[in-house]
Protein backbone atom coordinates (compact mmCIF):
# COMPACT_ATOMS: atom_id res chain seq x y z
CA UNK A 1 -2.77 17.87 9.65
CA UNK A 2 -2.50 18.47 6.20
CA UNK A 3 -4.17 21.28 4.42
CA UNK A 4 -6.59 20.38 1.94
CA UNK A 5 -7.45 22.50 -1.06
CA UNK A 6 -10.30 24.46 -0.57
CA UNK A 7 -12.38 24.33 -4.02
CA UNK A 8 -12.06 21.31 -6.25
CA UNK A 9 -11.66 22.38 -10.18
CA UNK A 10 -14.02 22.55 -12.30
CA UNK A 11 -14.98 18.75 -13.28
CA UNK A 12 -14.39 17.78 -17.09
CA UNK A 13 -15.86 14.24 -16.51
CA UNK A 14 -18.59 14.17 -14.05
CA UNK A 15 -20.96 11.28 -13.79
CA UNK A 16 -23.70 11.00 -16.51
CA UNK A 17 -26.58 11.46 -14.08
CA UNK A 18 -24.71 14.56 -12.54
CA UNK A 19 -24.04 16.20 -15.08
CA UNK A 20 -27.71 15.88 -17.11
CA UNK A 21 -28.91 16.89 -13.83
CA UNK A 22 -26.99 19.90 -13.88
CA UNK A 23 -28.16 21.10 -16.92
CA UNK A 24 -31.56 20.38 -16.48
CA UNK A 25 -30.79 22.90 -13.20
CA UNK A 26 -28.72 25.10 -15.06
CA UNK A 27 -31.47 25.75 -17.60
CA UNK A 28 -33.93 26.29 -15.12
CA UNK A 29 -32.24 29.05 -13.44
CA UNK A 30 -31.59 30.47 -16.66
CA UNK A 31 -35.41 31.02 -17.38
CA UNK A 32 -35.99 32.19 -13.66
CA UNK A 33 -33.05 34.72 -14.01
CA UNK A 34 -34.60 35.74 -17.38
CA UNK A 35 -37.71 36.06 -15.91
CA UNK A 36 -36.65 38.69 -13.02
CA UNK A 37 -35.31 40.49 -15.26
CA UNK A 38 -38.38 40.89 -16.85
CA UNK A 39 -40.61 41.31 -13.85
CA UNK A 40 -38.21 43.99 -12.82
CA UNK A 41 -38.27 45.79 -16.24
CA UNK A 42 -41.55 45.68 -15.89
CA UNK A 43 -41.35 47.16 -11.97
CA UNK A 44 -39.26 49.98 -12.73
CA UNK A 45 -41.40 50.80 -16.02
CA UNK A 46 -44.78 50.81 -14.20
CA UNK A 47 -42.65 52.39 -11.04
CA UNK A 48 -41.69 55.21 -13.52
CA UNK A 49 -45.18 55.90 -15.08
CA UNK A 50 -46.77 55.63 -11.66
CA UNK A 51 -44.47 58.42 -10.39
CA UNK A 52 -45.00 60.22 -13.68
CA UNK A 53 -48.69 60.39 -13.98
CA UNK A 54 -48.62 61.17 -9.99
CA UNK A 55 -46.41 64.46 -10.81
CA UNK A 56 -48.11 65.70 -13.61
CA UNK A 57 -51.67 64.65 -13.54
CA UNK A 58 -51.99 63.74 -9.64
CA UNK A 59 -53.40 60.77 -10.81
CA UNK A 60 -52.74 57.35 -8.62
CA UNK A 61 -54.14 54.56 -10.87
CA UNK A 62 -54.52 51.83 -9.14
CA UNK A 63 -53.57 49.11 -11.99
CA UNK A 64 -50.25 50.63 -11.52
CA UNK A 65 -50.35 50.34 -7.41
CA UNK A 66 -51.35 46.56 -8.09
CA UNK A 67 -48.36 46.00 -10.09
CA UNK A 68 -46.21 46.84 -8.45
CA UNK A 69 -47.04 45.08 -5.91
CA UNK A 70 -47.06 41.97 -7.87
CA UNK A 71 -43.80 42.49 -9.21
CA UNK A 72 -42.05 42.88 -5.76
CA UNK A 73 -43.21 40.17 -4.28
CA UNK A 74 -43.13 37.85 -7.39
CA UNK A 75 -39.36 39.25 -7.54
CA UNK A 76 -38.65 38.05 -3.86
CA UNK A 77 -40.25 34.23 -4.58
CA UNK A 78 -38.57 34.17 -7.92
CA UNK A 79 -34.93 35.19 -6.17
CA UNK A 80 -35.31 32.60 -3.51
CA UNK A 81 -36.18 30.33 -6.28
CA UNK A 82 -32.82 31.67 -8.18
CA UNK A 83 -30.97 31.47 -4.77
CA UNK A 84 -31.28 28.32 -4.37
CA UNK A 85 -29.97 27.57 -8.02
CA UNK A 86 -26.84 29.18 -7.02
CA UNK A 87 -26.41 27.68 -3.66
CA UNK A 88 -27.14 30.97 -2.00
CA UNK A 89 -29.75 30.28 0.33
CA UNK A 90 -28.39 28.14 3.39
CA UNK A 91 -24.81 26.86 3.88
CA UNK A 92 -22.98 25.95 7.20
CA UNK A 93 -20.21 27.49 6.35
CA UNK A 94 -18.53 27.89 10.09
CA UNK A 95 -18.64 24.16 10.39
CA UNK A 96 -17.71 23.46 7.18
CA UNK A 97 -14.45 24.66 7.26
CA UNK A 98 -13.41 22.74 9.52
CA UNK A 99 -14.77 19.58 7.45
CA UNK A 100 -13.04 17.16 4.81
CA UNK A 101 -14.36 17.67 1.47
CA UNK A 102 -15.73 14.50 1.37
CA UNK A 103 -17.98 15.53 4.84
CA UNK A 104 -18.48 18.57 3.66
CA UNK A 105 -20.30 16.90 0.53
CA UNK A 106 -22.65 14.92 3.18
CA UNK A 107 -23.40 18.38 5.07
CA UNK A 108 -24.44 19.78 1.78
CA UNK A 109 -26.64 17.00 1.18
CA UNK A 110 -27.89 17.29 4.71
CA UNK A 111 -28.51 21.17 4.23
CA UNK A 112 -30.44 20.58 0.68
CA UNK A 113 -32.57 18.12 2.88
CA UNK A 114 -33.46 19.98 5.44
CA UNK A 115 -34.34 23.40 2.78
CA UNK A 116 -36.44 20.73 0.75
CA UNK A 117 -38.28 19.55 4.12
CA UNK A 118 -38.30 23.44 4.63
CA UNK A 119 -39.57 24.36 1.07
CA UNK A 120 -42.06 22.15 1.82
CA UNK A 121 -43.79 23.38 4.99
CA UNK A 122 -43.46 26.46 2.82
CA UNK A 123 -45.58 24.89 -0.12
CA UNK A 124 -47.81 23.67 2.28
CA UNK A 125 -48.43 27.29 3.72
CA UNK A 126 -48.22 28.83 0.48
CA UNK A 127 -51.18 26.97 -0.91
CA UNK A 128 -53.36 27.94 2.53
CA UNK A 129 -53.12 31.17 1.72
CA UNK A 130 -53.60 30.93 -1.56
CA UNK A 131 -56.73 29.35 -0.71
CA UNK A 132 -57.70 32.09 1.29
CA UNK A 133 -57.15 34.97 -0.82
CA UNK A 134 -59.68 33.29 -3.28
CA UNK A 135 -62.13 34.32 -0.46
CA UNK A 136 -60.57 37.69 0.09
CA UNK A 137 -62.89 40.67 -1.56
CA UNK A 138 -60.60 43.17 -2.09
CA UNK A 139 -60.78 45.62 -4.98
CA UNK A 140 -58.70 45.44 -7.69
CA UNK A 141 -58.12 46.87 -10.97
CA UNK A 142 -56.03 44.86 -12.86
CA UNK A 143 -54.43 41.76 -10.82
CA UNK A 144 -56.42 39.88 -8.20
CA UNK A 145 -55.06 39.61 -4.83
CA UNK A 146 -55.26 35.88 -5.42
CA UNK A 147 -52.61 35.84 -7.83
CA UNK A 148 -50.24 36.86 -5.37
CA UNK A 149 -51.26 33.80 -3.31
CA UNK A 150 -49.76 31.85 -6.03
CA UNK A 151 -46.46 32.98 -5.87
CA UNK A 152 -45.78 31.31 -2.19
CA UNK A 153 -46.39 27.69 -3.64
CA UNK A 154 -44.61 27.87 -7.18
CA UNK A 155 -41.57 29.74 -5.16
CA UNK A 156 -41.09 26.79 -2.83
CA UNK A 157 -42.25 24.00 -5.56
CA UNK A 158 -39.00 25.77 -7.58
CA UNK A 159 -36.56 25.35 -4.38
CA UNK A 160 -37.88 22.25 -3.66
CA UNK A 161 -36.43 21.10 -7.63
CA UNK A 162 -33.45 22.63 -7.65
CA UNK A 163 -32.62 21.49 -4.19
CA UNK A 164 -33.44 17.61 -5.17
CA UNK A 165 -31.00 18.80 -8.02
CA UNK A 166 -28.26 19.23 -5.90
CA UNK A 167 -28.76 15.99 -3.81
CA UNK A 168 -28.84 13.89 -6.86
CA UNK A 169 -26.02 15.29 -8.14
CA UNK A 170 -23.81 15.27 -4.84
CA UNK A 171 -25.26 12.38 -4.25
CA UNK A 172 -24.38 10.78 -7.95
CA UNK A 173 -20.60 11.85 -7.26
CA UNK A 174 -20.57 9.74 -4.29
CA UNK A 175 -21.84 6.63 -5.17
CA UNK A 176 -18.88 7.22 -7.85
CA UNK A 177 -16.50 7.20 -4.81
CA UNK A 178 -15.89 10.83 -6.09
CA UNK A 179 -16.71 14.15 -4.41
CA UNK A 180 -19.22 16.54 -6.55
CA UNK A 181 -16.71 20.62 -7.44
CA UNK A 182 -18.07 22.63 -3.79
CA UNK A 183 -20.21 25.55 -5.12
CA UNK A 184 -19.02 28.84 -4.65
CA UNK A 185 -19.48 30.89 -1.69
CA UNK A 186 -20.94 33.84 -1.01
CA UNK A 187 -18.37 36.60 0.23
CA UNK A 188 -20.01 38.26 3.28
């Protein structure tokens, strides 16, 4: 058997679907990386003056409480949003291996569908509890417990478009009779 090479480089020419696709996708996970950054400047700033105030004045405002909790769970929607941009979230890479580039590129297809089938039970469950958090009377300072509830449904509409990225643009190398560069993997 002879031994393939692993990663394909870096393609100068891909097809014109693929590659406005790409940075449609590209510039998408630009604004969500820019945007946990922010959320997380923001965590770590209200973190800070939470702690501070708590020292010095043994004060616990609850604004502060709420926002952080805000920011750490819009941080873990947003990074599964941001995973999936980078290909992070599911791979088969144990089978893969084994795998010809060109099946490889129909696994990866078959793995975007199934996280976009996935994403979608998640939107669907997202927006129930979203719905019930409207009803939920708890107190709050600053940020309504409802907000939160909107996190779940924008995370998984997010993985849902970059993962319909992907397919289109695997999917527009192959109907080229070409095979779309493999992402990188994650070293683990």
């Amino acid at each position: 058997m002879a031994a393939e090479p692993e990663s394909a480089a870096p393609d100068a020419h891909p097809p014109p679907l693929a590659g406005r696709v790409r940075r449609f996708d590209d510039a998408l996970g630009h604004g969500e990386r820019v945007l946990l950054a922010l959320v997380f400047l923001m965590l770590v700033g209200v973190g800070f003056y939470r702690t501070l105030v708590d020292l010095l004045f043994n004060q616990r405002p609850l604004w502060a409480i709420e926002l952080i909790k805000v920011s750490v769970f819009a941080i873990a929607m947003l990074g599964a949003a941001y995973a999936t941009h980078l290909h992070r979230n599911f791979s088969l890479d144990l089978l893969s291996r084994y795998l010809s580039q060109k099946n490889r590129a129909f696994l990866r297809v078959f793995v975007h569908l199934t996280t976009i089938l996935a994403a979608g039970l998640l939107y669907y469950g997202g927006n129930l509890v979203r719905e019930s958090l409207k009803k939920a009377h708890e107190a709050h300072e600053l940020v309504p417990i409802s907000v939160i509830g909107w996190f779940v449904p924008a995370a998984a509409a997010l993985i849902i478009l970059h993962s319909v990225n992907h397919v289109v643009v695997e999917v527009s190398y192959l109907a080229g009779g070409r095979i779309a560069p493999e992402p990188d993997q994650a070293v683990g």
